[in-house]
Protein backbone atom coordinates (compact mmCIF):
# COMPACT_ATOMS: atom_id res chain seq x y z
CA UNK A 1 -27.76 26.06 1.65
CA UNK A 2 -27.31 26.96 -1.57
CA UNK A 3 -23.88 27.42 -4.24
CA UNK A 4 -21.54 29.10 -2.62
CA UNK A 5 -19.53 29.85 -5.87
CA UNK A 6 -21.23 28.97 -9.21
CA UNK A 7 -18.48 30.11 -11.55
CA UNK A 8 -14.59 29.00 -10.28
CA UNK A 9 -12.95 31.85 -12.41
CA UNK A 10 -14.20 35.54 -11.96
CA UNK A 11 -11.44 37.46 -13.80
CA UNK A 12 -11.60 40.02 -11.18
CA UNK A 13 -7.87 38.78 -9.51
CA UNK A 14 -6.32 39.72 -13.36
CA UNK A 15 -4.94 42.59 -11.87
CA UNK A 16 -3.17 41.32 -9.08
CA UNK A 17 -5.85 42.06 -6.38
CA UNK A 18 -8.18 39.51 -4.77
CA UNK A 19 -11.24 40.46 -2.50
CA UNK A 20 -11.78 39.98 0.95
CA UNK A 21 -14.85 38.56 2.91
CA UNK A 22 -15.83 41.86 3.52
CA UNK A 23 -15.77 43.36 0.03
CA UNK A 24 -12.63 44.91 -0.29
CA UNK A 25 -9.64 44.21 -2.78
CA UNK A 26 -5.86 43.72 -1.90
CA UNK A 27 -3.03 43.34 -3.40
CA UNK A 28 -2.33 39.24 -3.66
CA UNK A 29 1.10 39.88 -2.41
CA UNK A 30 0.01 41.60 0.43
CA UNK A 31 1.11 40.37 4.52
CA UNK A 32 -3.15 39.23 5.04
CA UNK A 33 -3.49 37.23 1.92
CA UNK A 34 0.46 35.37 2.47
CA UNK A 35 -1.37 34.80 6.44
CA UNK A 36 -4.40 33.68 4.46
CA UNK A 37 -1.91 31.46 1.94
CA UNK A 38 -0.46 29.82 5.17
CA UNK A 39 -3.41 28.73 6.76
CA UNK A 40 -4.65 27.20 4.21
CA UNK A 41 -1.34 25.37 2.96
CA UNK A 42 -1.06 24.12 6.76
CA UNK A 43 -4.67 22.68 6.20
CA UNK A 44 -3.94 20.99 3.24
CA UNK A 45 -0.93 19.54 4.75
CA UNK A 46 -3.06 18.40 7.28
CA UNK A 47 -5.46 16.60 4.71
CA UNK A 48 -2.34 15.14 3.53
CA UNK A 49 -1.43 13.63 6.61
CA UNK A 50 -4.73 11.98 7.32
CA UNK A 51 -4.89 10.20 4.23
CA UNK A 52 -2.04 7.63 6.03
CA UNK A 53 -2.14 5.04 8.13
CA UNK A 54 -3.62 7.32 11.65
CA UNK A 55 -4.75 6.46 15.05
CA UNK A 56 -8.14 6.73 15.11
CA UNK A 57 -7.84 8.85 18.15
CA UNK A 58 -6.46 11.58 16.66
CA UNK A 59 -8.76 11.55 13.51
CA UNK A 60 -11.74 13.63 15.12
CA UNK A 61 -9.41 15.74 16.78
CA UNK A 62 -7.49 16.93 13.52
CA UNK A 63 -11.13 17.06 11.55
CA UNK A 64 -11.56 19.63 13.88
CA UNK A 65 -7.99 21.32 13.33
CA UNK A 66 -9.52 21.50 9.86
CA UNK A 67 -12.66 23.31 10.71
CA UNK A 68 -11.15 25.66 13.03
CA UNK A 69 -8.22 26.25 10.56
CA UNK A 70 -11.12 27.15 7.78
CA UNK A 71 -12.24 29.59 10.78
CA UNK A 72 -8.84 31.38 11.22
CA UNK A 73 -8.94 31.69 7.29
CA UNK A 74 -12.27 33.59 7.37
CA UNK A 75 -11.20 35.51 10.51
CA UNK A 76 -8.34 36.93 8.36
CA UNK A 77 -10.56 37.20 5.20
CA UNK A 78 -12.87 39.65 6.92
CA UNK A 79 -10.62 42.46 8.95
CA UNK A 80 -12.66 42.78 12.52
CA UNK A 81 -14.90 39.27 12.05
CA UNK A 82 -14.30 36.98 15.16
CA UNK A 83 -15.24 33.27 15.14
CA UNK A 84 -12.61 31.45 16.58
CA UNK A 85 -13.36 30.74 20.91
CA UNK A 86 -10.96 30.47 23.58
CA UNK A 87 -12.40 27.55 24.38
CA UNK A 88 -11.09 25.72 21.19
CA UNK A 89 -7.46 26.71 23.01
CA UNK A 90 -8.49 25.00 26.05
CA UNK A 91 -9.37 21.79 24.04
CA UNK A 92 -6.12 21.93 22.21
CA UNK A 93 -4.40 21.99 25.85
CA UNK A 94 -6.78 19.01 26.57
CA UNK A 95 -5.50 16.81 23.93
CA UNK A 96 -2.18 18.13 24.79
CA UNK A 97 -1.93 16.78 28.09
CA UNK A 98 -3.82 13.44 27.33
CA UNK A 99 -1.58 12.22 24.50
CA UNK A 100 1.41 13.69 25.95
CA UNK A 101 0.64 11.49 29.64
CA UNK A 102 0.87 8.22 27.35
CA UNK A 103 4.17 9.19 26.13
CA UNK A 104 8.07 8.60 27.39
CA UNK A 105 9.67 11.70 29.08
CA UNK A 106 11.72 13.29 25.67
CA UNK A 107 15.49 13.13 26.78
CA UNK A 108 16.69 14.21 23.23
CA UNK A 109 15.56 16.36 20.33
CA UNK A 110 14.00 14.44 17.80
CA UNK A 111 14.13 14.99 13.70
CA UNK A 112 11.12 14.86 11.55
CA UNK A 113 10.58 11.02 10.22
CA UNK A 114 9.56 7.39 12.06
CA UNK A 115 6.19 6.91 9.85
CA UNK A 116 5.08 8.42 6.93
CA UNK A 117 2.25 10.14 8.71
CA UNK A 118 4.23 11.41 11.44
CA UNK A 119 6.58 13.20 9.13
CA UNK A 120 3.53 14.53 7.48
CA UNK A 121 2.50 15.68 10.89
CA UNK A 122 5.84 17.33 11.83
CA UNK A 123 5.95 19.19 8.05
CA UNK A 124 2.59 20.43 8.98
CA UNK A 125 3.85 21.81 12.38
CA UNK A 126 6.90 23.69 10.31
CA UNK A 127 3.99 25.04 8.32
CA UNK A 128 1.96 26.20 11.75
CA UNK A 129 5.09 27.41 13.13
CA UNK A 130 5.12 29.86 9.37
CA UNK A 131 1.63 30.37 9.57
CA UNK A 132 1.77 31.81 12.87
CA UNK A 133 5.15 34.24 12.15
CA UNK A 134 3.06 35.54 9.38
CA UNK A 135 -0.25 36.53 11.33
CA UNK A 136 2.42 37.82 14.17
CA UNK A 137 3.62 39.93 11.34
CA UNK A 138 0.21 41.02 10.12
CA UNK A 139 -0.94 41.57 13.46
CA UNK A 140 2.05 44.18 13.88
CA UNK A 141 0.48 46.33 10.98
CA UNK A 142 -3.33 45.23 11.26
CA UNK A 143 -5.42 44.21 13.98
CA UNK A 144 -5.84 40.24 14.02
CA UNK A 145 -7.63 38.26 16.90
CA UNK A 146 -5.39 36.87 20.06
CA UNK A 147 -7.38 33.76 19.86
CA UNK A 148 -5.77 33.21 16.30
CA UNK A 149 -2.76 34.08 17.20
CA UNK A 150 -2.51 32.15 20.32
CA UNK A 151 -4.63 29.11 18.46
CA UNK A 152 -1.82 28.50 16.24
CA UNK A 153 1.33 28.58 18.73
CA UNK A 154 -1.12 26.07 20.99
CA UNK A 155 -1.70 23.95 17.90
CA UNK A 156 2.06 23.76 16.66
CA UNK A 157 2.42 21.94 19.91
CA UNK A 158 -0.24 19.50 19.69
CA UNK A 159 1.36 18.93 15.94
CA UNK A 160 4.58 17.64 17.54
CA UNK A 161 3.48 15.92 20.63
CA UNK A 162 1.05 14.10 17.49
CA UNK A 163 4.40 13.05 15.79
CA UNK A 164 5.24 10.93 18.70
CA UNK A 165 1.80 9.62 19.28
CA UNK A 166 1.58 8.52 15.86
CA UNK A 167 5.06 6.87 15.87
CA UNK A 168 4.10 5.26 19.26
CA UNK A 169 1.04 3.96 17.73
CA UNK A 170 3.10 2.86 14.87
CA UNK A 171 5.29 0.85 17.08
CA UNK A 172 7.96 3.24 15.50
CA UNK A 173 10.71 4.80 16.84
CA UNK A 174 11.22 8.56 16.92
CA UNK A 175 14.50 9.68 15.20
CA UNK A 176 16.62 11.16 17.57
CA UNK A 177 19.03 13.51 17.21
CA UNK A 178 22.71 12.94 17.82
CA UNK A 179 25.19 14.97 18.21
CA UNK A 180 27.60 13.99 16.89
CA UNK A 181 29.97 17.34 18.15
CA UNK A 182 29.45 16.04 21.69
């Protein structure tokens, strides 16, 4: 394969425009480039996270969060390009169920914290949860793929079920909500 991008700075985004996949230029403000922004802030976050102390058992799964994530990013870079399966959903329902079986029953709400790499994981699930009201937004005004859209709300709940893995792993408690009105 060879360089993808030789020269880092192009000069072309000086005017407030940036190009798409496909050729075209947008405004950098506009709703596909903030979906595109998203996406890729909910990846870093993810890189983030898995520089902590992780179960290995959820390592390959969120390398692939990462690839896939990469993939919604190029499926909103080029309007009409589709690379993102259903099947990826059905795997994120997989690991859903399996982690989720090893866990207590949740009796409370629980608030973001226990490890460091669980409250990694539960910022990057606020950032899904964004990610996904933006490309709902887009997809009001410009045709975006139902995988996407339904890839993100499946992944924001693998993030948090994750949390709890991680603190379970941890030998950490969740942080439970109290209310303290009751």
């Amino acid at each position: 394969m060879g360089n993808r991008l030789s020269n880092i700075y192009t000069r072309t985004g000086d005017d407030g425009t940036t190009g798409l996949g496909d050729g075209s230029r947008i405004n950098k403000d506009s709703l596909r480039v903030e979906a595109m922004g998203d996406i890729d802030e909910l990846n870093s976050v993810i890189g983030i996270m898995m520089t902590e102390n992780m179960p290995d058992s959820l390592v390959a799964t969120l390398t692939q969060i990462q690839h896939d994530l990469f993939n919604v990013g190029g499926e909103i870079c080029i309007p009409g390009y589709v690379i993102l399966q259903k099947t990826r959903i059905v795997d994120l329902e997989a690991v859903i169920d399996t982690l989720n079986d090893d866990l207590a029953p949740l009796k409370e709400f629980i608030l973001p914290g226990g490890t460091k790499a669980a409250a990694y994981c539960h910022l990057a699930r606020t950032v899904c949860r964004r990610a996904e009201r933006k490309l709902v937004e887009l997809h009001r005004n410009e045709k975006v793929t139902d995988i996407s859209l339904q890839y993100l709300n499946r992944l924001s709940d693998l993030l948090f079920v994750m949390c709890r893995t991680i603190n379970k792993e941890a030998e950490v408690s969740d942080v439970l909500w109290k209310n303290e009105q009751a």
